[in-house]
N, C-alpha and C. Protein backbone atom coordinates (compact mmCIF):
# COMPACT_ATOMS: atom_id res chain seq x y z
N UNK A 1 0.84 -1.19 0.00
CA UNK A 1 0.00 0.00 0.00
C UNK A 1 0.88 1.24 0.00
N UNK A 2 0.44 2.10 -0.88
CA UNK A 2 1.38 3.54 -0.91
C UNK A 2 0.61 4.45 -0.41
N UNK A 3 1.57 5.47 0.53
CA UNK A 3 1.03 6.34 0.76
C UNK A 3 1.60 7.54 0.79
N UNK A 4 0.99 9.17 0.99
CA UNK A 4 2.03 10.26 0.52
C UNK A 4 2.05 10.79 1.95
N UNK A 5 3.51 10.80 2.65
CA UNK A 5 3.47 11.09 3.97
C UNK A 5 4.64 12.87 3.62
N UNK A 6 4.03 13.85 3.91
CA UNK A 6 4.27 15.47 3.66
C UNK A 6 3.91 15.95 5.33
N UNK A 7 4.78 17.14 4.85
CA UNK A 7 4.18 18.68 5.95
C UNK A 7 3.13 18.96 5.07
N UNK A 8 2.30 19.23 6.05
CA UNK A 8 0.44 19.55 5.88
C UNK A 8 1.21 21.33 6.06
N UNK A 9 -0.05 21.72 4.99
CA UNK A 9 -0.22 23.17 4.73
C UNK A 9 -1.88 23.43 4.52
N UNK A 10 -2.26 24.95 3.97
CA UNK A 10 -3.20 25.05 4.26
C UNK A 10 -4.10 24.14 3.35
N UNK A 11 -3.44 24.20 2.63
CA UNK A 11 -4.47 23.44 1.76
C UNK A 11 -4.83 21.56 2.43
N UNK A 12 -4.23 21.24 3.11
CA UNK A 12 -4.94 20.26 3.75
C UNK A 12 -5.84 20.56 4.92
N UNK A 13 -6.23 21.64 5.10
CA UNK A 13 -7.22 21.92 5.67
C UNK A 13 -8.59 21.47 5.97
N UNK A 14 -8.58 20.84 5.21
CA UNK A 14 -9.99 20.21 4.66
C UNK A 14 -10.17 18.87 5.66
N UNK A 15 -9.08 18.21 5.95
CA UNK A 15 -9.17 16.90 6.66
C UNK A 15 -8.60 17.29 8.08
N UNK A 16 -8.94 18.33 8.63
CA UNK A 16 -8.70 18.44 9.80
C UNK A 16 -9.95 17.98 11.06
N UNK A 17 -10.97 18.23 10.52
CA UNK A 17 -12.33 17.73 11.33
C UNK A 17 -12.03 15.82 10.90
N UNK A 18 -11.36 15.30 10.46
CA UNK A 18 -11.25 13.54 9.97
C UNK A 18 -10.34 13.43 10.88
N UNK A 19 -9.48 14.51 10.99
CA UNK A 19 -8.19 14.23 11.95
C UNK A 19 -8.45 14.20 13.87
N UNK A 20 -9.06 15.57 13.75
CA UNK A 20 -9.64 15.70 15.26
C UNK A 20 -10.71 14.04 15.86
N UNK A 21 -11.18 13.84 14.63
CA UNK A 21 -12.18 12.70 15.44
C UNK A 21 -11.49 11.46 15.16
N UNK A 22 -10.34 11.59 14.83
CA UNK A 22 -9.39 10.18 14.35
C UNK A 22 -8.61 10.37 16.02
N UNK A 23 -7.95 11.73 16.45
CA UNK A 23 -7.49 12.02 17.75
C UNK A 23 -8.22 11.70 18.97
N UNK A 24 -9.49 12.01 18.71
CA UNK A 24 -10.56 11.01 19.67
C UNK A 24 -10.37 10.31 19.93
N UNK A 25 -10.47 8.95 18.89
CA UNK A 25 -11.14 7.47 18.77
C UNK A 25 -9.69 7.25 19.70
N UNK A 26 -8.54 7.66 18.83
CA UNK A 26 -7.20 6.93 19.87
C UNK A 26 -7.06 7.22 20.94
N UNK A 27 -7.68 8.42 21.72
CA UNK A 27 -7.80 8.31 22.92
C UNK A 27 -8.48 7.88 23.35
N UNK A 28 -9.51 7.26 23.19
CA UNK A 28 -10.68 6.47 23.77
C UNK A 28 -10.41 4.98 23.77
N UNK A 29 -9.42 4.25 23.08
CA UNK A 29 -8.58 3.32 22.20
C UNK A 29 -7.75 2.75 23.49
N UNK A 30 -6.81 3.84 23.32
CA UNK A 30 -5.68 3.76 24.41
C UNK A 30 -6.07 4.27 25.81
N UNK A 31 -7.08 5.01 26.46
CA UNK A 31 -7.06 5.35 27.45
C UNK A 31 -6.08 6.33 28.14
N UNK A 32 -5.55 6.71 27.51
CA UNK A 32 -4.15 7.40 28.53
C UNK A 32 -3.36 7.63 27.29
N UNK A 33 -2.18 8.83 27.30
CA UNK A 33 -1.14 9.41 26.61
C UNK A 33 -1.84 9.98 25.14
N UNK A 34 -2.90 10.79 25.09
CA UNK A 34 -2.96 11.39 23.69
C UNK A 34 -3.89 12.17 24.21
N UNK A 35 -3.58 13.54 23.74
CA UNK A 35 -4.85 14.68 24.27
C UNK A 35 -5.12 15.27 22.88
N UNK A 36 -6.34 15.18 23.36
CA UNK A 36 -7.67 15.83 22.82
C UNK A 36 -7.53 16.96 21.78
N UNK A 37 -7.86 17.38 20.60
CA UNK A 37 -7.35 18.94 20.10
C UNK A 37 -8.70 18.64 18.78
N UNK A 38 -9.31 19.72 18.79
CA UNK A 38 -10.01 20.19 18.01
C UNK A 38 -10.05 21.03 16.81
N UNK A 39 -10.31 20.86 15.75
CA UNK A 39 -10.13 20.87 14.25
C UNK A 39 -9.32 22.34 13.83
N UNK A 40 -9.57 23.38 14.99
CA UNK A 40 -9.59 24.33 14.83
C UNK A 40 -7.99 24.76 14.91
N UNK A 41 -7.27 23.66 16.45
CA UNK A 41 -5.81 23.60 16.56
C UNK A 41 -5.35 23.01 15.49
N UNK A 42 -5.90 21.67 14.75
CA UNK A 42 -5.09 21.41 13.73
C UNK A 42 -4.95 21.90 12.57
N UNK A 43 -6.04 22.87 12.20
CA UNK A 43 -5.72 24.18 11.16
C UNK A 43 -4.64 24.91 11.88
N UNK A 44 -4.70 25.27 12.71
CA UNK A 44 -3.52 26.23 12.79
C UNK A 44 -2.02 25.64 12.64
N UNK A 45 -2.05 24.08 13.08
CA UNK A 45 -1.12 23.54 12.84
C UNK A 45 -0.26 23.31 11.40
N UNK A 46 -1.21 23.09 10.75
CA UNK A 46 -1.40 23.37 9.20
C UNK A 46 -0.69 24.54 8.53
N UNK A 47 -1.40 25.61 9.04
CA UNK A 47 -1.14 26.73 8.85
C UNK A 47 0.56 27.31 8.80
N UNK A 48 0.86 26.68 10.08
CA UNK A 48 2.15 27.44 10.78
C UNK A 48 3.57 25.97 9.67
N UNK A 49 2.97 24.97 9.07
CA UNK A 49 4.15 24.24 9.05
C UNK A 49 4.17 23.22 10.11
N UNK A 50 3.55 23.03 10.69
CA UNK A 50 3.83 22.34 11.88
C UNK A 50 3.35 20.67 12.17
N UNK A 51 3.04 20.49 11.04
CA UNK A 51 2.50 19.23 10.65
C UNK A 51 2.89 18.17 10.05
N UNK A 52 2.75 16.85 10.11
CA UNK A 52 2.80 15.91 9.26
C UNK A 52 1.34 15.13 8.81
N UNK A 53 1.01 15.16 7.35
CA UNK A 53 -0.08 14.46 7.42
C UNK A 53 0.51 12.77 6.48
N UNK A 54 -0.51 12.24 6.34
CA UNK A 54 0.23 10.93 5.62
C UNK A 54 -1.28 10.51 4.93
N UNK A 55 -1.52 10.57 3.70
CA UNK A 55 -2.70 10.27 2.92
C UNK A 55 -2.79 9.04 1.99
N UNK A 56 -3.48 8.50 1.92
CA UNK A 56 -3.60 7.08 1.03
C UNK A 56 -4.69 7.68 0.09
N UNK A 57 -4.43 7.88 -0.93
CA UNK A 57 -5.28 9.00 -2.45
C UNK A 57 -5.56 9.70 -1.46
N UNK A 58 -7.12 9.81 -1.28
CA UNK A 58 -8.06 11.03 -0.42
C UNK A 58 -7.74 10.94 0.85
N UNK A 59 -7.47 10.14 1.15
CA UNK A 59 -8.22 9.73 2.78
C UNK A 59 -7.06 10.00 3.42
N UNK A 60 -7.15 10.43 4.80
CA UNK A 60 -6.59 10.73 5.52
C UNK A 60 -5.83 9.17 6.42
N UNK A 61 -4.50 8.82 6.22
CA UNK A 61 -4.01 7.37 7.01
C UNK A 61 -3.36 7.95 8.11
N UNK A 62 -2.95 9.56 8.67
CA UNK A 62 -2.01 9.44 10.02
C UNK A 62 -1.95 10.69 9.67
N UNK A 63 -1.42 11.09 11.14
CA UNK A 63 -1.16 12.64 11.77
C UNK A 63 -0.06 12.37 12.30
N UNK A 64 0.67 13.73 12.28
CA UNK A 64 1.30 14.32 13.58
C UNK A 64 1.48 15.74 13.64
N UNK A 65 1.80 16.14 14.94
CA UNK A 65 1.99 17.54 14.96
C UNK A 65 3.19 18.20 15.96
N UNK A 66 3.86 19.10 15.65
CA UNK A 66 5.12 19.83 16.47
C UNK A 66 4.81 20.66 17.16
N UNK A 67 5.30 21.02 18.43
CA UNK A 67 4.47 21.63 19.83
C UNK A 67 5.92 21.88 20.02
N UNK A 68 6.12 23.65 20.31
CA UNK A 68 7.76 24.32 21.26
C UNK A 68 6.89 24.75 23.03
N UNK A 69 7.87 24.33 23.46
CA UNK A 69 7.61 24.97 24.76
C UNK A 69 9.06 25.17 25.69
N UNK A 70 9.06 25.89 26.24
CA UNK A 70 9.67 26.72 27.31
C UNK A 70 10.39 27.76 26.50
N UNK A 71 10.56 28.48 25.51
CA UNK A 71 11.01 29.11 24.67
C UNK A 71 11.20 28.78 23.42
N UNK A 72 11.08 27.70 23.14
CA UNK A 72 11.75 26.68 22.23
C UNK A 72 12.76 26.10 22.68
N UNK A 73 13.03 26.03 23.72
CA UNK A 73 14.12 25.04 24.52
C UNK A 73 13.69 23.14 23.95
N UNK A 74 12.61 23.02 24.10
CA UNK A 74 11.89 21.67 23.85
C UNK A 74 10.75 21.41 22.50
N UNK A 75 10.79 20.50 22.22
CA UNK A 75 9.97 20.54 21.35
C UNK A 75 9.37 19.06 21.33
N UNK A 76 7.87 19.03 20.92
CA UNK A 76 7.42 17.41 21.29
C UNK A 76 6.50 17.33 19.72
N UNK A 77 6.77 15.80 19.07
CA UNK A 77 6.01 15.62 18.34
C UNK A 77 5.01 14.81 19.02
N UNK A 78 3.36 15.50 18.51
CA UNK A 78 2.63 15.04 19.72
C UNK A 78 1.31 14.30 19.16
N UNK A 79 0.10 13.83 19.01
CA UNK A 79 -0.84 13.41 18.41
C UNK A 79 -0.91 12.71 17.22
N UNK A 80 0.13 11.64 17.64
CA UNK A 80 0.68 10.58 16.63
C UNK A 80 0.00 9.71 16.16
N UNK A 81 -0.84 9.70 15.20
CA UNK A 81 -2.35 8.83 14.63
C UNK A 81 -2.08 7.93 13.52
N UNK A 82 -2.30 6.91 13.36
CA UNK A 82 -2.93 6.08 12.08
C UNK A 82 -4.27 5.36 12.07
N UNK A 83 -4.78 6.32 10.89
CA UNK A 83 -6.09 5.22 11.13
C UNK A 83 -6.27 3.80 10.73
N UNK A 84 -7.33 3.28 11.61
CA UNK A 84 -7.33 2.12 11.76
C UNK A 84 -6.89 1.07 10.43
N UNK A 85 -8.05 1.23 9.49
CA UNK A 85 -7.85 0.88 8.34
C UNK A 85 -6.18 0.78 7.72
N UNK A 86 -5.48 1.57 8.27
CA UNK A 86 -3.88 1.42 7.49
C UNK A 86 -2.93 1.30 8.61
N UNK A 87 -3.62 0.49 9.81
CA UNK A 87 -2.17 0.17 10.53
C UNK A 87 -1.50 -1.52 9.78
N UNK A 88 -0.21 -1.57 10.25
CA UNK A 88 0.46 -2.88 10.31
C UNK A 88 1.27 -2.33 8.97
N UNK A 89 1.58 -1.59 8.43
CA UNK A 89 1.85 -0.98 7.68
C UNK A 89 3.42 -0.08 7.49
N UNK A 90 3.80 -0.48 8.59
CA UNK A 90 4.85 0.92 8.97
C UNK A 90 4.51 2.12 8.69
N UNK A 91 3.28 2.29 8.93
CA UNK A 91 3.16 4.19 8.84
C UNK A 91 3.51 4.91 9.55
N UNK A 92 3.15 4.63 10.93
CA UNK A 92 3.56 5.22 12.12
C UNK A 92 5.08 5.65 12.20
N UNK A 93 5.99 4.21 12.00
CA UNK A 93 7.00 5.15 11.61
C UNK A 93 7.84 6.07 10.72
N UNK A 94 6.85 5.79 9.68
CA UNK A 94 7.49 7.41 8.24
C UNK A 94 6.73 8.10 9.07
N UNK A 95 5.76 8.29 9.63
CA UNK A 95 5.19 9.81 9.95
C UNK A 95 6.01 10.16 11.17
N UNK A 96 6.23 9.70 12.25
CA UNK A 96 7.58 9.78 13.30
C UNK A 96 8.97 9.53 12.54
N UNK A 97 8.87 10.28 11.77
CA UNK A 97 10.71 9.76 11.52
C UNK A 97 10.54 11.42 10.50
N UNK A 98 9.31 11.54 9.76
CA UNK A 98 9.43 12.86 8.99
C UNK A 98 9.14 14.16 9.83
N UNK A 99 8.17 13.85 11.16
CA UNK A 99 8.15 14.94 12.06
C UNK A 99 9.40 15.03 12.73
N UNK A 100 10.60 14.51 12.90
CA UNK A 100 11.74 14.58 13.71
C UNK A 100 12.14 15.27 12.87
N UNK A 101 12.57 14.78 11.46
CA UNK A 101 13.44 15.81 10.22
C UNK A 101 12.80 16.91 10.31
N UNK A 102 11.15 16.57 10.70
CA UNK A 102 10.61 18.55 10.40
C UNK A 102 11.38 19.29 11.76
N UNK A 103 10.70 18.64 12.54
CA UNK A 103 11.63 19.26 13.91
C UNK A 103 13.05 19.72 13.88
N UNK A 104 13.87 18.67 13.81
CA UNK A 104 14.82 19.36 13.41
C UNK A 104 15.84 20.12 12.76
N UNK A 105 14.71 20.64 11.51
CA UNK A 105 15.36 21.94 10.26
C UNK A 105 14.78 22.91 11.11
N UNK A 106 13.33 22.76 11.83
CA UNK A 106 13.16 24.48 12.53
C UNK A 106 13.82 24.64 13.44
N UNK A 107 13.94 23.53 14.20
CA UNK A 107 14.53 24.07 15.47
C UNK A 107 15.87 22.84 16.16
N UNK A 108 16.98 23.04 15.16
CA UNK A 108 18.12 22.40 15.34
C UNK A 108 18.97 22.38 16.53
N UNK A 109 18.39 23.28 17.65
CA UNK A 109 19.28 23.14 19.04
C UNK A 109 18.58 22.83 20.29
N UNK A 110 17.04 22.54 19.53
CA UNK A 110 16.23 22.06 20.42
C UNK A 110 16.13 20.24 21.24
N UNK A 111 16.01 20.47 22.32
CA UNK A 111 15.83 19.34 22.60
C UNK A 111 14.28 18.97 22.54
N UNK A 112 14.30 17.02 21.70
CA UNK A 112 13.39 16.50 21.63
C UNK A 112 12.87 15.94 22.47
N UNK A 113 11.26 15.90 23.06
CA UNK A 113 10.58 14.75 23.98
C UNK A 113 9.44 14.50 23.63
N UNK A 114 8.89 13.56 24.46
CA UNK A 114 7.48 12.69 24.48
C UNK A 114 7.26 12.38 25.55
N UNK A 115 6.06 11.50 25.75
CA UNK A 115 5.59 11.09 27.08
C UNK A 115 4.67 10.35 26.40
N UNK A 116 4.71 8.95 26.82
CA UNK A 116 3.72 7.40 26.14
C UNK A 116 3.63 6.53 26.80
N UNK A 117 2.61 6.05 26.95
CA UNK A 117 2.74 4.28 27.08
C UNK A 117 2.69 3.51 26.13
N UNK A 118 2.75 3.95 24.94
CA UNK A 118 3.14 2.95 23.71
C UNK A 118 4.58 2.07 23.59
N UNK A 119 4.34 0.90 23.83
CA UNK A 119 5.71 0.29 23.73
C UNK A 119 6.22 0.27 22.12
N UNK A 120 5.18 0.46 20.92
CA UNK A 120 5.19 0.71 19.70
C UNK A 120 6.81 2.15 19.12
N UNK A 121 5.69 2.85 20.04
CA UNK A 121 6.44 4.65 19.93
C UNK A 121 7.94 4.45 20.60
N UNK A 122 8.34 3.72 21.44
CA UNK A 122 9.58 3.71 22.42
C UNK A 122 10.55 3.45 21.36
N UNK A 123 9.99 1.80 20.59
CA UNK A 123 11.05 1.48 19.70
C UNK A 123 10.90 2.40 18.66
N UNK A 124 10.05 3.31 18.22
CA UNK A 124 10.41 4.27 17.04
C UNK A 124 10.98 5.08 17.58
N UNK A 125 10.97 5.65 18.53
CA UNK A 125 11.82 6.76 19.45
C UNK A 125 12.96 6.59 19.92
N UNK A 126 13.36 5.29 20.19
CA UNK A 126 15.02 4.82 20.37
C UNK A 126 15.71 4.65 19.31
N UNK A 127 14.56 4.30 17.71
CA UNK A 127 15.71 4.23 16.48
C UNK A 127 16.01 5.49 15.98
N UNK A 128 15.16 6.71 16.73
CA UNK A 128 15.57 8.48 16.32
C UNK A 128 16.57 8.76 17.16
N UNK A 129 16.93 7.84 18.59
CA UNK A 129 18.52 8.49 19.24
C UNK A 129 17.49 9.21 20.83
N UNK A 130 16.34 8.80 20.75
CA UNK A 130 15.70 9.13 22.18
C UNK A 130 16.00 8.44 23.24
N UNK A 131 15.99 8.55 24.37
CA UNK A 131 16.05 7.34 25.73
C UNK A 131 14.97 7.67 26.84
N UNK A 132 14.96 6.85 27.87
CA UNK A 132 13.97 7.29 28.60
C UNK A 132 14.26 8.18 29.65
N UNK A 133 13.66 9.04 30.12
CA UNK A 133 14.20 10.19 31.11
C UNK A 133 13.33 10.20 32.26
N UNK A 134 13.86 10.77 33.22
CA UNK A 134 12.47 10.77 34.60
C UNK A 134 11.89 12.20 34.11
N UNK A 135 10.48 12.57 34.50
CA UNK A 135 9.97 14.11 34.60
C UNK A 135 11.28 14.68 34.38
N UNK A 136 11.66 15.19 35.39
CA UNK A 136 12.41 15.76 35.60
C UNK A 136 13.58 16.56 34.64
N UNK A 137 13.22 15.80 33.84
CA UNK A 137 14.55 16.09 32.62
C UNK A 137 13.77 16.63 30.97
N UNK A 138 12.24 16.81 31.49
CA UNK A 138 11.50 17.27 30.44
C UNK A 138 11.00 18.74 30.69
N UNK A 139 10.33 19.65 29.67
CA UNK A 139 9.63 20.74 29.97
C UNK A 139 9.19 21.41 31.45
N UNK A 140 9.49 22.34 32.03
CA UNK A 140 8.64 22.33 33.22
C UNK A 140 7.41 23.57 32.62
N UNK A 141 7.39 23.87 31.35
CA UNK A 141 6.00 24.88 30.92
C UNK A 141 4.71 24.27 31.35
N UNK A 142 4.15 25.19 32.43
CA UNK A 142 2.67 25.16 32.62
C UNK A 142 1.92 24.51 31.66
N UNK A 143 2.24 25.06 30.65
CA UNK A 143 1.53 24.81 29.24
C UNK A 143 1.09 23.46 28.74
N UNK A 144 2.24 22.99 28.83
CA UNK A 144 2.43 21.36 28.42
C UNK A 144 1.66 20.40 29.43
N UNK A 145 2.01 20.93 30.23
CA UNK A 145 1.43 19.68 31.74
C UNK A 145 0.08 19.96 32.00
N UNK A 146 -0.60 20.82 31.21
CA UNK A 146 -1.88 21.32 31.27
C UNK A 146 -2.73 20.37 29.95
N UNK A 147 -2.11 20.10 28.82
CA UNK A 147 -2.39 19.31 28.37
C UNK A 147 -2.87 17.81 28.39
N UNK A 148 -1.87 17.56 29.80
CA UNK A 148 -2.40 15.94 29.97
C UNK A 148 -3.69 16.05 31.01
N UNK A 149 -4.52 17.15 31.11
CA UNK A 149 -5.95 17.67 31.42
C UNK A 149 -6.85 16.39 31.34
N UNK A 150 -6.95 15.71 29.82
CA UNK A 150 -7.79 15.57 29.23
C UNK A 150 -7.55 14.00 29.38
N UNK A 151 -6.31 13.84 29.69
CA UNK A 151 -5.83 12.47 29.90
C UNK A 151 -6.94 11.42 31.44
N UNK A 152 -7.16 9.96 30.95
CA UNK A 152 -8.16 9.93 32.65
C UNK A 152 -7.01 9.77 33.60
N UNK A 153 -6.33 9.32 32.97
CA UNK A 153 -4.97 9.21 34.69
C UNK A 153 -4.56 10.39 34.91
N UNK A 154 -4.81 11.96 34.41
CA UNK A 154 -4.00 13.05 34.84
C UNK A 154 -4.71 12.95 36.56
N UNK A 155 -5.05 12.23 37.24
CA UNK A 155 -5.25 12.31 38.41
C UNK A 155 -3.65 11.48 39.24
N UNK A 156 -3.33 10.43 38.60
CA UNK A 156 -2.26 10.20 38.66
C UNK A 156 -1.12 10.98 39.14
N UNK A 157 -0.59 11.71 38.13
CA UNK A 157 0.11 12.64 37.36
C UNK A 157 0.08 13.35 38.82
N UNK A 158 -0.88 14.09 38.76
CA UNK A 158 -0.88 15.45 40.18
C UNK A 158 -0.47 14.61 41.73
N UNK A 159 -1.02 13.46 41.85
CA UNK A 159 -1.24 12.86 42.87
C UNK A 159 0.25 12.57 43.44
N UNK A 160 1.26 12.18 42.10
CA UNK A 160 2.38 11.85 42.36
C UNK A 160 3.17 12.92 42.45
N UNK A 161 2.57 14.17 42.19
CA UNK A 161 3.23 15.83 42.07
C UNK A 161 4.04 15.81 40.81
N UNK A 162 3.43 15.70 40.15
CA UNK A 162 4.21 15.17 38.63
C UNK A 162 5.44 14.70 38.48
N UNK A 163 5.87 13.77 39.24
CA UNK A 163 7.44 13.25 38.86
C UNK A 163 6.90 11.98 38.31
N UNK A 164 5.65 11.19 38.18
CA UNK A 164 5.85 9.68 37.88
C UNK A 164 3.86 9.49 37.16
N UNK A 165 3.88 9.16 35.94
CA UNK A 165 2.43 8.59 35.75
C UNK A 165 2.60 7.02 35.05
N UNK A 166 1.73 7.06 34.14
CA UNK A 166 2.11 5.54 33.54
C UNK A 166 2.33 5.31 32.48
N UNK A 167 2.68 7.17 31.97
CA UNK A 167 3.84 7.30 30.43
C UNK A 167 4.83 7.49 30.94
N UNK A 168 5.96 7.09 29.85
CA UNK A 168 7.17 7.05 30.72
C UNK A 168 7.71 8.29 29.55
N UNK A 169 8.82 9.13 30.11
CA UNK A 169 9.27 9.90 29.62
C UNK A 169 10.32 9.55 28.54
N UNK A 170 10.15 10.14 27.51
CA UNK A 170 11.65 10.38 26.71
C UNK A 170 12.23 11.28 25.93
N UNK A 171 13.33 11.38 25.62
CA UNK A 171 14.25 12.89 24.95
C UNK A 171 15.52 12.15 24.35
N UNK A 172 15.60 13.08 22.90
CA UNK A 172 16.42 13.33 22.53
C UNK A 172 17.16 14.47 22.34
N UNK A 173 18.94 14.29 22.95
CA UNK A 173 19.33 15.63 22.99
C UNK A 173 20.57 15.76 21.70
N UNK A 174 20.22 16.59 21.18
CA UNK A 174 21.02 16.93 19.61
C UNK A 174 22.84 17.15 20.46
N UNK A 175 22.59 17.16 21.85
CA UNK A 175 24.59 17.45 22.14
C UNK A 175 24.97 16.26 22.49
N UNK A 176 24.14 15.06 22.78
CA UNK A 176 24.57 14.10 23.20
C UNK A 176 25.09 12.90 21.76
N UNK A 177 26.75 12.41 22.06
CA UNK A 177 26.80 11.66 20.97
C UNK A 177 26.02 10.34 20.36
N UNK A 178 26.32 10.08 19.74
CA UNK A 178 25.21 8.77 18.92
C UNK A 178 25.93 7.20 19.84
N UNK A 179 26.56 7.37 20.90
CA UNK A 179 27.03 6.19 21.31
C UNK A 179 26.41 6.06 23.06
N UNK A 180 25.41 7.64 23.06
CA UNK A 180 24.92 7.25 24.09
C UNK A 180 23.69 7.13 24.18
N UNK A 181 22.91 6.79 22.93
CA UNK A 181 21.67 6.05 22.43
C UNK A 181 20.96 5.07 22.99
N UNK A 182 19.80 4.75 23.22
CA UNK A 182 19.48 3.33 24.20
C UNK A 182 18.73 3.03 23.63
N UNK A 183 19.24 2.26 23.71
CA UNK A 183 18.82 1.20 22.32
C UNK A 183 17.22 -0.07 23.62
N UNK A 184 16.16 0.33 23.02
CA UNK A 184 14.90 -0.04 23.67
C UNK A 184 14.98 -1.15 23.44
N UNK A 185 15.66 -2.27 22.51
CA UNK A 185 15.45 -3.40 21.81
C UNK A 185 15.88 -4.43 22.51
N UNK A 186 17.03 -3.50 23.27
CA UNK A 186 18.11 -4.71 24.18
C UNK A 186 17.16 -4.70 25.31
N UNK A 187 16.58 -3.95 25.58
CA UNK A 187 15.98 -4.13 26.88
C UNK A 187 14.61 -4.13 27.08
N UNK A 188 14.07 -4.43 26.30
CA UNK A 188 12.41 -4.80 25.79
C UNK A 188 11.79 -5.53 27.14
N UNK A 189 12.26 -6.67 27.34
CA UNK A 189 11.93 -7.21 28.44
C UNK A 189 12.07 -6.74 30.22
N UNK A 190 12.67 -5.84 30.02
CA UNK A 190 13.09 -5.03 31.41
C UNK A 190 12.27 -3.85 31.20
N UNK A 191 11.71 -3.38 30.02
CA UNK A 191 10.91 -2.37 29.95
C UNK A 191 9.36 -2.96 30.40
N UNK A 192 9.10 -4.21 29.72
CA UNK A 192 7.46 -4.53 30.03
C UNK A 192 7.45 -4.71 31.45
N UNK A 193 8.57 -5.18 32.18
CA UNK A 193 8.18 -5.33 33.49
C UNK A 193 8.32 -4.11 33.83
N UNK A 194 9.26 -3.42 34.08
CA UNK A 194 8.57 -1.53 34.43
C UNK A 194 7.18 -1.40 34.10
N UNK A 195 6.88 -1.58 32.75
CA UNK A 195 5.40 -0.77 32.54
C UNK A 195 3.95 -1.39 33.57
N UNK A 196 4.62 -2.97 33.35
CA UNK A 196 3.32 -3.72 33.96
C UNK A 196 3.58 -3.07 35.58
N UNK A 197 4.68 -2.93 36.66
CA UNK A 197 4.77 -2.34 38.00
C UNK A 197 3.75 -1.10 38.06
N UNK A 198 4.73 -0.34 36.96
CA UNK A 198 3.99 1.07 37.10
C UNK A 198 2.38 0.71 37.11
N UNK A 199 1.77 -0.17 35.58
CA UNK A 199 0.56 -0.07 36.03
C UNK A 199 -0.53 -0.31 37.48
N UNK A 200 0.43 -1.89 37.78
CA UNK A 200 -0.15 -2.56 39.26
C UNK A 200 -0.24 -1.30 40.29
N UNK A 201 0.86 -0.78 40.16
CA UNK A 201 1.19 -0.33 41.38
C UNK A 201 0.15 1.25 41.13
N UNK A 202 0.34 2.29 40.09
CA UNK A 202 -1.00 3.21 39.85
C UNK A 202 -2.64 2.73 39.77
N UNK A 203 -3.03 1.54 39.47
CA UNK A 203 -4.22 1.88 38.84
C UNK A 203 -4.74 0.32 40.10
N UNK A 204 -4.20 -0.08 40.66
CA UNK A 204 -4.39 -0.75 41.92
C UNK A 204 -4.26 -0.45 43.21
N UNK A 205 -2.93 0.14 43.51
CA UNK A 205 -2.65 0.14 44.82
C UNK A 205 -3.27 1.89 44.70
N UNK A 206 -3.03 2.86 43.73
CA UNK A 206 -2.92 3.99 44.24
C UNK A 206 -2.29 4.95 44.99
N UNK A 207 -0.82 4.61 45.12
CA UNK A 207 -0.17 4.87 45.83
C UNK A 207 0.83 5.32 45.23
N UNK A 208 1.58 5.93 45.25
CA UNK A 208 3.06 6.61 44.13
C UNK A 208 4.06 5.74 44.55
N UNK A 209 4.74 5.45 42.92
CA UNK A 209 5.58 4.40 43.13
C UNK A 209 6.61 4.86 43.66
N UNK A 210 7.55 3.85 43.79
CA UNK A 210 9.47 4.42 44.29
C UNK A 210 9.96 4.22 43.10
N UNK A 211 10.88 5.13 43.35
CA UNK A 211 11.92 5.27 42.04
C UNK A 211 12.83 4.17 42.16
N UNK A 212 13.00 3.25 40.57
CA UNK A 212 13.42 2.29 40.27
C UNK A 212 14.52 2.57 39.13
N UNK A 213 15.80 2.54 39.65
CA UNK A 213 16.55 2.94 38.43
C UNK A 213 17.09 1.13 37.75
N UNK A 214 16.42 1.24 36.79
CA UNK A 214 16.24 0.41 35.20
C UNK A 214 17.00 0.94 34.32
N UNK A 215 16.78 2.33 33.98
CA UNK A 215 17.79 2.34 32.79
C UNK A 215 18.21 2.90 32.71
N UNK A 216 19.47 3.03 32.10
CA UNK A 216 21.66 3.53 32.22
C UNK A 216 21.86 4.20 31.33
N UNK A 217 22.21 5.18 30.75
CA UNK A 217 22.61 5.23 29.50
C UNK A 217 24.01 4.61 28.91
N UNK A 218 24.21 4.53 27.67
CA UNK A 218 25.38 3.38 27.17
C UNK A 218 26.24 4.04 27.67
């Protein structure tokens, strides 16, 4: 299956109300790590350059979009979609691999992040040179952390005073060399058991976890 994966401009305007209710369904899908944005943000997204769309002829197969915060110190590609109909496909990762190149022609001294529970996104995010980070080492803009609003675990999130939910953090930093990369692949199995703790331990016990240092950089 072919598809044409571009920076969205205005003229894709048109599939932004397909996109907003495609941003829905995956949050309703996944439960947790994708907020909410309405047709109106992804025109503007459009607008500014700030986009990736990925189309199969008409139809809309995947989103993404580029978000600066704390000055442009950070930058997150964020509302990472394929619709249903065209997963298994490797789409997900041309559309995460062309929002990083977009990311980094605008803003080349920026550091990259995310925040997921997709074990999918980790391994596309460790083959861009990302690793996993605590809070701590991401955005502290109001802005951003206001976003995971819409999320149902942002009760989580506050509860733990934002150092710990049941996305795990990650960044890539453009000063760090390519040999201190972490590689998600080697440690796949040390990651599901993190994720499954974190879950037991949030969405059972309710209680904020302890910090578990798992992973090193190379």
């Amino acid at each position: 299956m072919n598809f044409t994966v571009t920076v969205a401009t205005a003229a894709h305007e048109l599939y932004a109300e397909a996109i907003s209710q495609l941003i829905q369904q995956a949050a309703i899908e996944r439960g947790t790590g994708i907020a909410k944005r309405p047709p109106e943000y992804i025109k503007r997204k459009m607008q500014e350059g700030k986009a990736i769309i990925a189309l199969q002829e008409n139809q809309v197969a995947g989103f993404c979009y580029i978000e600066t915060w704390g000055h442009q110190q950070f930058i997150a590609n964020s509302g990472l979609i394929v619709h249903p109909d065209y997963r298994k496909h490797g789409l997900a990762k041309k559309i995460k691999q062309a929002a990083f190149k977009l990311s980094r022609e605008k803003y080349p001294k920026a550091k990259l992040f995310g925040i997921t529970t997709s074990l999918a996104v980790m391994k596309i995010n460790s083959d861009l040179g990302y690793r996993p980070v605590t809070f701590s080492e991401l955005t502290t803009d109001e802005e951003f952390w206001k976003g995971c609003q819409s999320c149902p675990n942002y009760d989580i999130l506050t509860r733990n005073d934002r150092k710990n939910c049941l996305c795990t953090g990650m960044l890539y930093d453009p000063k760090e060399k390519e040999s201190k990369k972490w590689n998600v692949r080697e440690q796949i199995k040390k990651y599901e058991r993190w994720l499954r703790l974190k879950r037991e331990t949030f969405l059972k016990k309710k209680q904020p976890i302890l910090k578990i240092k798992l992973f090193a950089k190379s």
